[in-house]
C-alpha atoms as a PDB file:
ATOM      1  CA  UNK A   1     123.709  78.852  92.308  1.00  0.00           C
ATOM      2  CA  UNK A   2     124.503  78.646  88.406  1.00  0.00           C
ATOM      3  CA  UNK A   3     122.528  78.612  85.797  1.00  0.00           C
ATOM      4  CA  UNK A   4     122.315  75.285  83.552  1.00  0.00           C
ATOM      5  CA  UNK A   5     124.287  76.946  80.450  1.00  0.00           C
ATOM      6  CA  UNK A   6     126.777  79.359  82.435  1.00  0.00           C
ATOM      7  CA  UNK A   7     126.812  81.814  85.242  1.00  0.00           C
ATOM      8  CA  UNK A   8     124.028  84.103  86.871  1.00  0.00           C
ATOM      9  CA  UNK A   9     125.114  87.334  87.104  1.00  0.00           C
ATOM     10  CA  UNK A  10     122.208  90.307  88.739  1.00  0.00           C
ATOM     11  CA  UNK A  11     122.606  93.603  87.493  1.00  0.00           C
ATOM     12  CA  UNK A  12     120.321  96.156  89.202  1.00  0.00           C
ATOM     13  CA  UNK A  13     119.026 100.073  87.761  1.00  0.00           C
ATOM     14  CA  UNK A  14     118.260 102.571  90.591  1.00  0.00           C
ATOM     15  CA  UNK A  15     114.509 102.098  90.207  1.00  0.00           C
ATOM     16  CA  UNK A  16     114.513 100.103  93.956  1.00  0.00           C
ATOM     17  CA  UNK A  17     118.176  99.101  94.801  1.00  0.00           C
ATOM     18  CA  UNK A  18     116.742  97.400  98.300  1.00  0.00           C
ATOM     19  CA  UNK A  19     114.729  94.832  96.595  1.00  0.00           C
ATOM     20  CA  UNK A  20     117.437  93.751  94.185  1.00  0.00           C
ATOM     21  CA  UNK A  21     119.573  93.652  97.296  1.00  0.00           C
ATOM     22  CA  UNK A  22     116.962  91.483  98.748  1.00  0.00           C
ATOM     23  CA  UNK A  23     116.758  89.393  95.734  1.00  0.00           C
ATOM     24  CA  UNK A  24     120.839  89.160  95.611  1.00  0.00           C
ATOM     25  CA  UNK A  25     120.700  87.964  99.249  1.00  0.00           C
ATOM     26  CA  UNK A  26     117.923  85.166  98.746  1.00  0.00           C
ATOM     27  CA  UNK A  27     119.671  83.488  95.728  1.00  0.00           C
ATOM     28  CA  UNK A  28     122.630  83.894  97.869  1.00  0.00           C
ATOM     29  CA  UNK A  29     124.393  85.841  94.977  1.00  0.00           C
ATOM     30  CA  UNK A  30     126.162  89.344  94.662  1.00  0.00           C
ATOM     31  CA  UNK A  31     125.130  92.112  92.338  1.00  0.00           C
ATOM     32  CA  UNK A  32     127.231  93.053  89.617  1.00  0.00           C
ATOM     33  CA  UNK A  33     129.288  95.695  89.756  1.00  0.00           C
ATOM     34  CA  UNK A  34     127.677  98.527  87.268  1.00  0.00           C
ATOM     35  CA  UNK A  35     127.970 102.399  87.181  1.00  0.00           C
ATOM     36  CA  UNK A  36     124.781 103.771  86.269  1.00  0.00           C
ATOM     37  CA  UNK A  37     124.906 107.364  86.524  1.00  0.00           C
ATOM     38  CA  UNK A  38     123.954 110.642  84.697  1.00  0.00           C
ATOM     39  CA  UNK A  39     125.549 113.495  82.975  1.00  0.00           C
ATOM     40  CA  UNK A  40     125.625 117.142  83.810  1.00  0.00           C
ATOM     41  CA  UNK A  41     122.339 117.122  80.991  1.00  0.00           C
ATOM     42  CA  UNK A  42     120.894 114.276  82.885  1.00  0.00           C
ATOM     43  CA  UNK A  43     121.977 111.570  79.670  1.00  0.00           C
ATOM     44  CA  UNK A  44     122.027 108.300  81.436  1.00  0.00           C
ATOM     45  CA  UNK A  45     125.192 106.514  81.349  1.00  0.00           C
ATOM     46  CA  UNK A  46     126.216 102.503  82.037  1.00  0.00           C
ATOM     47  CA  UNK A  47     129.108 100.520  82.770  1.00  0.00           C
ATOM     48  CA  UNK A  48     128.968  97.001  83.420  1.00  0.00           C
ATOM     49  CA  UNK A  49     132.149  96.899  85.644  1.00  0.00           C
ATOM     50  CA  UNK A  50     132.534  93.095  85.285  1.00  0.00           C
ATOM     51  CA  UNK A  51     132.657  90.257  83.007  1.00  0.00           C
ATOM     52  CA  UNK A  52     129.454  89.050  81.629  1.00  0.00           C
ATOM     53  CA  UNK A  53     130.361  87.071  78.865  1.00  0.00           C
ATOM     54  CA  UNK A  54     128.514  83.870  77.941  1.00  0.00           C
ATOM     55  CA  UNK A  55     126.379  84.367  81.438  1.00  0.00           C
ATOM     56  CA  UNK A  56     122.721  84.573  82.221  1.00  0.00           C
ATOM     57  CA  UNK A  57     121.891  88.474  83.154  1.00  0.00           C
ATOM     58  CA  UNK A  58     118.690  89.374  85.199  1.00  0.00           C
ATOM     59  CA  UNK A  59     117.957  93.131  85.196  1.00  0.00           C
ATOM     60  CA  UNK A  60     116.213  93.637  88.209  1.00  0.00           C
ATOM     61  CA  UNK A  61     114.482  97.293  87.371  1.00  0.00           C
ATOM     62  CA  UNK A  62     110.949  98.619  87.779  1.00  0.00           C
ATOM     63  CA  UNK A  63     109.446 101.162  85.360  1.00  0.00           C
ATOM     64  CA  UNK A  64     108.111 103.484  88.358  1.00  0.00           C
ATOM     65  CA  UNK A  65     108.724 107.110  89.203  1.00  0.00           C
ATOM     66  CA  UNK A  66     110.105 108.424  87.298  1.00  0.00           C
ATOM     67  CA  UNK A  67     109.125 106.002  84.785  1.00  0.00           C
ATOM     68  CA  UNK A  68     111.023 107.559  81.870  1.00  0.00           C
ATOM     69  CA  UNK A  69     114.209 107.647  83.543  1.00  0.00           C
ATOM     70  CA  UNK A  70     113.985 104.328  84.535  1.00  0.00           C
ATOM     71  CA  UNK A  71     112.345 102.696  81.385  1.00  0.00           C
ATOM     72  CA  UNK A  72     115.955 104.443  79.729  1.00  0.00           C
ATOM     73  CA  UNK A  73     118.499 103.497  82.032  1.00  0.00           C
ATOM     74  CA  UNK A  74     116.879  99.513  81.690  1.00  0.00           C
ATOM     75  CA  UNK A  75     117.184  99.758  77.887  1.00  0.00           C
ATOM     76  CA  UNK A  76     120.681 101.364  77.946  1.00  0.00           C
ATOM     77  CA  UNK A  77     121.397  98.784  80.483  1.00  0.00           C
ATOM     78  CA  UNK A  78     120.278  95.662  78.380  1.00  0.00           C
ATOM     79  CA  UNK A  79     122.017  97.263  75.375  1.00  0.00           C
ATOM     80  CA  UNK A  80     125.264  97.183  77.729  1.00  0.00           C
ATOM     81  CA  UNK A  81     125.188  93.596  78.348  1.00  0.00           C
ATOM     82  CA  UNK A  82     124.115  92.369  74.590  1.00  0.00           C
ATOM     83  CA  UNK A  83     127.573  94.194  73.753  1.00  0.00           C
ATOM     84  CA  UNK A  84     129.283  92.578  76.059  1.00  0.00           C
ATOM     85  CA  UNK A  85     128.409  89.266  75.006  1.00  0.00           C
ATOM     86  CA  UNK A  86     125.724  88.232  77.762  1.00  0.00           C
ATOM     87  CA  UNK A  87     124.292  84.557  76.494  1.00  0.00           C
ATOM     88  CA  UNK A  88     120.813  85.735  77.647  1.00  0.00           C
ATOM     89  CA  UNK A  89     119.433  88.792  79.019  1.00  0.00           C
ATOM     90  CA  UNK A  90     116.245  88.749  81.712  1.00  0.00           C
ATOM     91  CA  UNK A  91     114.831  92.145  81.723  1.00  0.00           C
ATOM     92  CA  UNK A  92     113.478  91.617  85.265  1.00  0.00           C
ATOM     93  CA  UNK A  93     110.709  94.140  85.778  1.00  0.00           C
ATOM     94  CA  UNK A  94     108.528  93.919  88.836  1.00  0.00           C
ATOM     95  CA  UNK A  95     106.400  96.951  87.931  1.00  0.00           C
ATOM     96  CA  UNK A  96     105.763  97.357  84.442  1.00  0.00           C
ATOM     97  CA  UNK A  97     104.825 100.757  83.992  1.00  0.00           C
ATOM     98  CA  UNK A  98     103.024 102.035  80.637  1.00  0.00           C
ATOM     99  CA  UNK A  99     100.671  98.688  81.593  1.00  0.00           C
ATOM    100  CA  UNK A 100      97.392 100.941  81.849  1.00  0.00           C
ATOM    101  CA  UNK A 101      98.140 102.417  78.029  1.00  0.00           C
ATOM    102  CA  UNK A 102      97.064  98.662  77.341  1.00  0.00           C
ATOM    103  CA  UNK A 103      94.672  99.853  74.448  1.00  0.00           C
ATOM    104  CA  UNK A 104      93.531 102.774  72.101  1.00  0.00           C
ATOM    105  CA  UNK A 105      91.535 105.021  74.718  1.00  0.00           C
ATOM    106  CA  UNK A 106      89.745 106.637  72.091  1.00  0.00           C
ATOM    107  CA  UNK A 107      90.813 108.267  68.779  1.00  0.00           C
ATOM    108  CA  UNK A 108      94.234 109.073  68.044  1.00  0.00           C
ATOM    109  CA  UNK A 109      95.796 107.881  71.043  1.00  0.00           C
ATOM    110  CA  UNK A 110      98.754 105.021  71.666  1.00  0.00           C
ATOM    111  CA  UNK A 111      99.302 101.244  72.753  1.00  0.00           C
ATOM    112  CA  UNK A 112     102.111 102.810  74.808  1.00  0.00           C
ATOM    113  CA  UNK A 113     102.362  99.255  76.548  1.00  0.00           C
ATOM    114  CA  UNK A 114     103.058  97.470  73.210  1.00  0.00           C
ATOM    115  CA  UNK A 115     105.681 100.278  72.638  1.00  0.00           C
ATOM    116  CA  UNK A 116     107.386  99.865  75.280  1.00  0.00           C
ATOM    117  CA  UNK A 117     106.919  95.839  74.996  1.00  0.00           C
ATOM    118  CA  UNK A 118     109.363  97.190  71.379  1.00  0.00           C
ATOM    119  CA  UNK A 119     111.753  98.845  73.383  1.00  0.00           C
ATOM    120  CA  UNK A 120     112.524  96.287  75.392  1.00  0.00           C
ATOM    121  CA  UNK A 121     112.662  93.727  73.008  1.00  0.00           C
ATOM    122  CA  UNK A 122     115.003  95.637  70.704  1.00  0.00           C
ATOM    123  CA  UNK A 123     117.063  96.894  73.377  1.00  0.00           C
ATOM    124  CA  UNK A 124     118.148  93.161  73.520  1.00  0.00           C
ATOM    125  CA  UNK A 125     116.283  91.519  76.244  1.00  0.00           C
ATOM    126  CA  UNK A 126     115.749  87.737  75.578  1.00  0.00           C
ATOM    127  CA  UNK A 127     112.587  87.496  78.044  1.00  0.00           C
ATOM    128  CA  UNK A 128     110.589  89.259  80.669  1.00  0.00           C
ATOM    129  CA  UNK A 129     110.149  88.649  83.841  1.00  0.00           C
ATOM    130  CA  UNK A 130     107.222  90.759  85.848  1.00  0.00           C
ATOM    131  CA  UNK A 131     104.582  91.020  88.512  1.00  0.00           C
ATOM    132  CA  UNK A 132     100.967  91.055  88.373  1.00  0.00           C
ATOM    133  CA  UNK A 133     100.211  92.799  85.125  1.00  0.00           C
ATOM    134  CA  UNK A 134      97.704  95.299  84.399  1.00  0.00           C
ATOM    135  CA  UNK A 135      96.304  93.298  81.696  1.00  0.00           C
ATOM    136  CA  UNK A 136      97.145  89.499  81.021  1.00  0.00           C
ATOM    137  CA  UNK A 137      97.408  90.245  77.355  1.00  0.00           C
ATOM    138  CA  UNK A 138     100.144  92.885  77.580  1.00  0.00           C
ATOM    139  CA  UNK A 139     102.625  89.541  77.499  1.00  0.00           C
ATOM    140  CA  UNK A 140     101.388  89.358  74.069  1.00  0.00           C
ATOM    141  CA  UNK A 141     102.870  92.794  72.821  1.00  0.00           C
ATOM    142  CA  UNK A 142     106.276  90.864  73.475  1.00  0.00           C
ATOM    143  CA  UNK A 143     107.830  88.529  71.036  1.00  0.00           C
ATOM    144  CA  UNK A 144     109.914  86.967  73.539  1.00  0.00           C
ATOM    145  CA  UNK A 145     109.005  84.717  76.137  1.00  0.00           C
ATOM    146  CA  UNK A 146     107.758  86.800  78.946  1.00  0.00           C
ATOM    147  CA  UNK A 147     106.491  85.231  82.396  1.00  0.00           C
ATOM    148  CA  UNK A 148     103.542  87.412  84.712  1.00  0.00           C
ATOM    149  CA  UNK A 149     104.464  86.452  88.253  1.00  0.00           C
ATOM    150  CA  UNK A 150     101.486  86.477  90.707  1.00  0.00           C
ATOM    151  CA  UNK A 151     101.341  88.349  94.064  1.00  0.00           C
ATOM    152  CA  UNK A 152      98.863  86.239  95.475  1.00  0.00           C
ATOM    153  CA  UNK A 153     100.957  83.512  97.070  1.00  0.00           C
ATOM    154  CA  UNK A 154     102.319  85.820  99.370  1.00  0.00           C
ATOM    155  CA  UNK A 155      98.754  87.766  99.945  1.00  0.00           C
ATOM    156  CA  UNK A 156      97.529  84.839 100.787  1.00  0.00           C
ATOM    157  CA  UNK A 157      99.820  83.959 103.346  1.00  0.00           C
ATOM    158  CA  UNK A 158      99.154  86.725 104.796  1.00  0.00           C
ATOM    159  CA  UNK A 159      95.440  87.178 105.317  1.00  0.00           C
ATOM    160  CA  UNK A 160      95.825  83.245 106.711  1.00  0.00           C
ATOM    161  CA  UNK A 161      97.915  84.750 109.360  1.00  0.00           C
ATOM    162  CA  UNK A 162      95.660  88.234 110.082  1.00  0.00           C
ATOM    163  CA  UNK A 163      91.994  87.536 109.940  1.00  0.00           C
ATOM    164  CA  UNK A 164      89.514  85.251 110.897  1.00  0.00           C
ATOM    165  CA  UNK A 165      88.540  83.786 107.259  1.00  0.00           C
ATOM    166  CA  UNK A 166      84.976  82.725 108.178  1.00  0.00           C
ATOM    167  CA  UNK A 167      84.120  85.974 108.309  1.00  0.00           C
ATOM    168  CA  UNK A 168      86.032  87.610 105.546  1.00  0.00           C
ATOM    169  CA  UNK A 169      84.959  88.857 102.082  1.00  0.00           C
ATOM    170  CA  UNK A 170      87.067  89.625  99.038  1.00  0.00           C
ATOM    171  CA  UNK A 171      85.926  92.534  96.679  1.00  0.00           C
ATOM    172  CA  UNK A 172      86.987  93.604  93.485  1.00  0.00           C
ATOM    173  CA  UNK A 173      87.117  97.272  93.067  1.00  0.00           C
ATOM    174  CA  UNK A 174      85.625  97.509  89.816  1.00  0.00           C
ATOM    175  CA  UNK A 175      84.303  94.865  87.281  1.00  0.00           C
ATOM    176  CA  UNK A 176      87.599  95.209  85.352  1.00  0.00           C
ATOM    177  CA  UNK A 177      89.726  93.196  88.362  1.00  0.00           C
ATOM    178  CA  UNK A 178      86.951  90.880  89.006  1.00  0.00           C
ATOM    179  CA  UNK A 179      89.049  87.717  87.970  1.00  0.00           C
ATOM    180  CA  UNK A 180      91.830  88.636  89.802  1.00  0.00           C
ATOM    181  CA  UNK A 181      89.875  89.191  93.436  1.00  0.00           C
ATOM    182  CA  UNK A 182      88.109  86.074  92.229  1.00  0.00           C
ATOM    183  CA  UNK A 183      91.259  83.791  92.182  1.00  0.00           C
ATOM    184  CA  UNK A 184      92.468  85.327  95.967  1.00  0.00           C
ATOM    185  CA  UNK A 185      88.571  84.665  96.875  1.00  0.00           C
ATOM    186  CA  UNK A 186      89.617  80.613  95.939  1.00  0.00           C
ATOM    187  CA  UNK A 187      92.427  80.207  97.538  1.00  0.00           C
ATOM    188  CA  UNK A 188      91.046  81.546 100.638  1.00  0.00           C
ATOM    189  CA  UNK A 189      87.895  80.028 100.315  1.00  0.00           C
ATOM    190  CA  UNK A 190      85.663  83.106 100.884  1.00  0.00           C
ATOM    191  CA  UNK A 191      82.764  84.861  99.142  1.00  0.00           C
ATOM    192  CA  UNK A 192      83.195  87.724  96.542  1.00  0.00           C
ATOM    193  CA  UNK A 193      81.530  90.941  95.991  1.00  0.00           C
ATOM    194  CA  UNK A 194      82.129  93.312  93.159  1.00  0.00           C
ATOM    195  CA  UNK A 195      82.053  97.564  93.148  1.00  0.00           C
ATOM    196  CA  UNK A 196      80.298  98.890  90.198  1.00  0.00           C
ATOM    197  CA  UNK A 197      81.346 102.335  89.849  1.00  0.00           C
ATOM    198  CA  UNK A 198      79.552 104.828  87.404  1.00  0.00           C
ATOM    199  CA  UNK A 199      79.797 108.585  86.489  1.00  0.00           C
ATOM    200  CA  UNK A 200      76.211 109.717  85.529  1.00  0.00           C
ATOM    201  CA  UNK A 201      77.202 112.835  84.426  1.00  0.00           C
ATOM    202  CA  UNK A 202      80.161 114.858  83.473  1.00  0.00           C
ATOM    203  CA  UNK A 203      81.457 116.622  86.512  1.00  0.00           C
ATOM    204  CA  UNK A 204      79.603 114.728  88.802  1.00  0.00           C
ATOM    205  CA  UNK A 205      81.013 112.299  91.498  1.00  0.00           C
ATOM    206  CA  UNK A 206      80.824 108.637  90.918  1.00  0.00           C
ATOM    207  CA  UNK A 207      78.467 106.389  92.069  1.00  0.00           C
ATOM    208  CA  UNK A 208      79.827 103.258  94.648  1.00  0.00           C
ATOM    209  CA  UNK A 209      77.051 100.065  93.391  1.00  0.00           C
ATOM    210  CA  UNK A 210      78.027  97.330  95.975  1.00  0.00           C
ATOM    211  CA  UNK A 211      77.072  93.796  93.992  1.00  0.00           C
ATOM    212  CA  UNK A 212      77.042  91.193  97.233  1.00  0.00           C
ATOM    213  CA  UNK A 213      75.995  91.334 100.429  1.00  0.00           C
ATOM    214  CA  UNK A 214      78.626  92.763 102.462  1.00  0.00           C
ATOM    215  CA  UNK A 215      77.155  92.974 105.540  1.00  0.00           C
ATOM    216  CA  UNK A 216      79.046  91.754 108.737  1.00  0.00           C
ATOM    217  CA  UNK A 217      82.345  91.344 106.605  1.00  0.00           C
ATOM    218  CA  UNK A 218      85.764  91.702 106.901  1.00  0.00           C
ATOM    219  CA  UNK A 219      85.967  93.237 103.748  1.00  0.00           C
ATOM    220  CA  UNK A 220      89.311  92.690 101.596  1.00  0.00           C
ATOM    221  CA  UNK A 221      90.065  95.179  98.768  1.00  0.00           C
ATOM    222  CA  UNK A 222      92.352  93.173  96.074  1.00  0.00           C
ATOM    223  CA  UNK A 223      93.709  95.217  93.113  1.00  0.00           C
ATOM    224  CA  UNK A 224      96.494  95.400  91.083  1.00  0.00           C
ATOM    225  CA  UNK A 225      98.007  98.961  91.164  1.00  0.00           C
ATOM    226  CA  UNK A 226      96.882 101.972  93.878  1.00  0.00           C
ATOM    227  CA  UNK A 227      97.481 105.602  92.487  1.00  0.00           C
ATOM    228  CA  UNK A 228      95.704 108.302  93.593  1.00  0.00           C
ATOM    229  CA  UNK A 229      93.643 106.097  96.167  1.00  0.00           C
ATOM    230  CA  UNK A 230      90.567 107.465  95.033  1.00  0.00           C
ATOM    231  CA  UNK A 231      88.701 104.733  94.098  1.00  0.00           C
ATOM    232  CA  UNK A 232      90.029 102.403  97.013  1.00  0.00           C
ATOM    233  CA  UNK A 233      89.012 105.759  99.235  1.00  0.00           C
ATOM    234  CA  UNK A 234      85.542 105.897  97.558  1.00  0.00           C
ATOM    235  CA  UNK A 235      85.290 102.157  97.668  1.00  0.00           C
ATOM    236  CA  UNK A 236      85.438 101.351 101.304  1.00  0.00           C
ATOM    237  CA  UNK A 237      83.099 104.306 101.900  1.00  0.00           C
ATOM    238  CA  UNK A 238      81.107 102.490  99.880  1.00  0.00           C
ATOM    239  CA  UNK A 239      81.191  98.973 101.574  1.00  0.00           C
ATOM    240  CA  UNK A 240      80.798 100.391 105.419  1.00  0.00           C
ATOM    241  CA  UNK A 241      77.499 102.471 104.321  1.00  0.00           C
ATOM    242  CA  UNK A 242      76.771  98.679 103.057  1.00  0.00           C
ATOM    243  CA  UNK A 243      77.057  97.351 106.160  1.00  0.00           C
ATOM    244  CA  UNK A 244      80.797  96.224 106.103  1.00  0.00           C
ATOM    245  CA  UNK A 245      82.737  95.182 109.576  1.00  0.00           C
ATOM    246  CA  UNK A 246      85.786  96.770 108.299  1.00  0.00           C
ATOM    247  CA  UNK A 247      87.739  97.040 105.196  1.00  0.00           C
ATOM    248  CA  UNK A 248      91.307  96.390 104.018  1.00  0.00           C
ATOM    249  CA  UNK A 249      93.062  96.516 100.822  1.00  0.00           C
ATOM    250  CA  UNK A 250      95.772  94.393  99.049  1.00  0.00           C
ATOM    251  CA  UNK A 251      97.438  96.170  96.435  1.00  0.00           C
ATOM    252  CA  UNK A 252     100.036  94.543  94.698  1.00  0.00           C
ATOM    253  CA  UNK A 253     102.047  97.784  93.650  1.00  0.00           C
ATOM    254  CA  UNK A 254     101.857 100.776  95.625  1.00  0.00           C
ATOM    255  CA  UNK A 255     102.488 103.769  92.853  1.00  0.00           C
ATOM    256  CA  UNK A 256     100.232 106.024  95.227  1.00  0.00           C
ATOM    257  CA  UNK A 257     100.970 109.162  93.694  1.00  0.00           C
ATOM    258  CA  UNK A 258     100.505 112.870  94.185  1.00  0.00           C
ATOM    259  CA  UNK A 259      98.175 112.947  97.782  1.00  0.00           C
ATOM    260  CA  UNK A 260      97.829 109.096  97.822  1.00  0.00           C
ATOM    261  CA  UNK A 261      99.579 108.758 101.118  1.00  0.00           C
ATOM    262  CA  UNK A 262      97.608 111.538 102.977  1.00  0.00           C
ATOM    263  CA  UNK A 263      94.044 110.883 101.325  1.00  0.00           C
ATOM    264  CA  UNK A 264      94.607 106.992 102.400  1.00  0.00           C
ATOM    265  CA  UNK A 265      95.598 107.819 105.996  1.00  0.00           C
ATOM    266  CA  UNK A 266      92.531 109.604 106.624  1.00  0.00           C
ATOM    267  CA  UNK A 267      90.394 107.215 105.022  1.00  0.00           C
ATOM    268  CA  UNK A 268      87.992 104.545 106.452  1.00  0.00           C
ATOM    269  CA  UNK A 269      90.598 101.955 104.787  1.00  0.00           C
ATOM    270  CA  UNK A 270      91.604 100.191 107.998  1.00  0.00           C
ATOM    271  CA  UNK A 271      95.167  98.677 106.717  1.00  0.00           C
ATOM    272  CA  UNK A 272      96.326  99.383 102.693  1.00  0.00           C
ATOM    273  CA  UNK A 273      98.702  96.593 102.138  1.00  0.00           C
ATOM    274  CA  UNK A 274     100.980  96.888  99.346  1.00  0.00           C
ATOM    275  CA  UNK A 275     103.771  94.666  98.013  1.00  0.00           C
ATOM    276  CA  UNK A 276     107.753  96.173  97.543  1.00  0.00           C
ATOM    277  CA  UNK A 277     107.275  96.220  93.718  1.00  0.00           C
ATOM    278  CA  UNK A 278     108.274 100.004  93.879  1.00  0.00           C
ATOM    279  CA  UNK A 279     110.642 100.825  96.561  1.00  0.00           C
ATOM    280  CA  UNK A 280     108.323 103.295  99.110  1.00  0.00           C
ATOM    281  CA  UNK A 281     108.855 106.785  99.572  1.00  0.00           C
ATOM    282  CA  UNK A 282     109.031 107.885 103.185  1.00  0.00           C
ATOM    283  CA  UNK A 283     105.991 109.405 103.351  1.00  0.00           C
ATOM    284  CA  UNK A 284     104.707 105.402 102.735  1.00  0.00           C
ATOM    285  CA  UNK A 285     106.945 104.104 105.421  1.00  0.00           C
ATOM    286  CA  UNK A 286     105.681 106.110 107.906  1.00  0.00           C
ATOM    287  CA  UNK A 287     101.990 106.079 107.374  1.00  0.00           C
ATOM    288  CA  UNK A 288     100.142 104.481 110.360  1.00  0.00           C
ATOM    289  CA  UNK A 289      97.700 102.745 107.945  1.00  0.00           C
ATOM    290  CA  UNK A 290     100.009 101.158 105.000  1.00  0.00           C
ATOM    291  CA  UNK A 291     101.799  98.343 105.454  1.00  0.00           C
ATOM    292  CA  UNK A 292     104.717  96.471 102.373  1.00  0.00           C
ATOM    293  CA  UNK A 293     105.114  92.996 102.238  1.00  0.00           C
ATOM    294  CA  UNK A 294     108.342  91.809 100.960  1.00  0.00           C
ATOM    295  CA  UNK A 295     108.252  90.165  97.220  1.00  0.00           C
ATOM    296  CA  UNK A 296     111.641  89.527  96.833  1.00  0.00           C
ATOM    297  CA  UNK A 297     111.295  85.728  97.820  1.00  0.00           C
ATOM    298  CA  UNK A 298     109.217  84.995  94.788  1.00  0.00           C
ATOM    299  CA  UNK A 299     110.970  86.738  92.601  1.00  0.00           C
ATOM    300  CA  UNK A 300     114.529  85.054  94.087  1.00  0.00           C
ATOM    301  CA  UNK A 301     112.787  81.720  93.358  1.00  0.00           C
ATOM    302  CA  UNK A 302     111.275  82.499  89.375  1.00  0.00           C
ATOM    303  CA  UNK A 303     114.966  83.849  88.416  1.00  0.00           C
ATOM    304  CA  UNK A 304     116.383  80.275  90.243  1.00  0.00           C
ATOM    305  CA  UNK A 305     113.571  78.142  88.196  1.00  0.00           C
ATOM    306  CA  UNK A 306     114.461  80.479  84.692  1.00  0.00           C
ATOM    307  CA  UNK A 307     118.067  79.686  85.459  1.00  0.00           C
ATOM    308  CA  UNK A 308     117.909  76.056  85.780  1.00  0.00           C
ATOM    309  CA  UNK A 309     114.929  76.159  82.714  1.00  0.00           C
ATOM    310  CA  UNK A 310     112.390  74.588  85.088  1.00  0.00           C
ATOM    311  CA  UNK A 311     108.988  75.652  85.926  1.00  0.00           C
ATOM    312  CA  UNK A 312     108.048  79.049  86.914  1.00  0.00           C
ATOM    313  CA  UNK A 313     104.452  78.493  86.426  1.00  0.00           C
ATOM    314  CA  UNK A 314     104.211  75.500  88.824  1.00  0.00           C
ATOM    315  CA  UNK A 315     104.840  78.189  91.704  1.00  0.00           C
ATOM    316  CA  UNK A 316     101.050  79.317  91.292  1.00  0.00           C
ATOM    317  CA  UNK A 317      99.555  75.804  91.023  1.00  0.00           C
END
């Protein structure tokens, strides 16, 4: 494959090495040869160990744990390849960490997603490429084309295969995600419920509101990022004391964090489904009751489409 103005070239960070290889394999393409490595003071250090000149560079490299380390060596990375006289530079990012510092919290706190959104614009990136972002608006902190990749193609493939949709019900964890879980709801052509979720008081637990009747379901979790697992934990609770059949969860990046792992497994969740966005710890690989679809297809396919300059939006119609 080339692109239309030059050659592709994939240069991958150490953020999740097995889905750029993944990615490489699909489009049928080697990675570039690059050092990326650290000094005895942990200083990140690049080498792009071939010839980019006049080609079209995807950095595949998610922001995740650690996210500083990661968010550096992809901005040292893209400064690498603007010096070496790359036509155009794809910062390729399929988790965009920072993406929940979206807003100002409360007083004298950051936009740390619009800062970052700087970073990698003056590091030299030309566009963005990423998956399933916090907040739609976040591709306006860039001023360079930037395109939000969906997970839901592939979700939906895969609840067609699993479950009986007749008697399946998608729910939205909070009211914040209801449009997402809404647009998974349409393409399988089931009913939606929503979780309203309240603290009442400071230090007290909060309380699970189930909007819908839930009764009978299959119920189907859909969210964008799982961290702790305490609201998905506290959520299916929630829909079997409602009545619920049983309860799964598709998560489109799997940061689970801290106890995540452990406080899912012994959870009610019957199956937490997350995509490869970040590449999962052991601990996630071996749980009984998480399961990682692969996402490197879709991604494989948007980098072909930017490539050629066709459509990458037409793959969600």
């Amino acid at each position: 494959m080339s692109a239309k103005n030059g050659s592709i070239k994939l240069v991958a960070g150490n953020s999740n090495p097995a889905l750029a290889k993944d990615i490489a394999n699909t489009l049928n393409l080697p990675l570039t040869k690059a050092i990326v490595r650290r000094f005895a003071d942990m200083e990140i250090f690049v080498e792009i160990q071939e010839n980019v000149r006049g080609s079209d560079v995807f950095v595949i490299q998610s922001t995740s744990f650690p996210a500083n380390d990661h968010l550096m060596e992809l901005l040292i990375i893209t400064d690498a390849l603007r010096r070496a006289s790359a036509r155009r530079i794809t910062a390729v990012v399929p988790y965009f960490g920072y993406a929940r510092q979206d807003r100002k919290a409360g007083p004298r706190t950051p936009i740390s997603a619009k800062l970052v959104a700087n970073l990698i614009t003056h590091a030299g990136a030309d566009r963005v490429m990423t998956l399933d972002l916090h907040a739609g608006q976040i591709q306006g902190f860039f001023d360079i084309p930037t395109d939000n990749l969906y997970a839901s193609p592939v979700m939906v493939r895969d609840i067609r295969e699993r479950f009986e949709l007749g008697n399946v019900m998608v729910v939205s964890p909070d009211v914040g995600g209801v449009v997402r879980a809404r647009g998974l709801a349409k393409r399988i052509n089931a009913p939606l419920a929503i979780i309203d979720k309240r603290r009442e008081r400071a230090g007290e637990s909060e309380v699970m509101n189930v909007i819908g009747d839930v009764a009978g379901y299959t119920c189907i979790l859909v969210d964008d990022i799982v961290d702790s697992g305490g609201t998905l934990v506290n959520a299916a609770d929630a829909l079997i004391a409602n009545g619920a059949k049983e309860v799964y969860a598709y998560i489109t990046h799997g940061v689970l964090s801290g106890g995540a792992v452990t406080r899912v497994t012994s959870s009610r969740l019957k199956e937490l489904v997350i995509t490869d966005s970040i590449q999962p710890t052991e601990a996630v690989i071996k749980a009984p009751n998480i399961r990682t679809l692969p996402i490197s297809a879709l991604i494989a396919e948007a980098i072909g489409r930017t490539a050629a300059e066709e459509s990458v939006s037409s793959l969600f119609d």
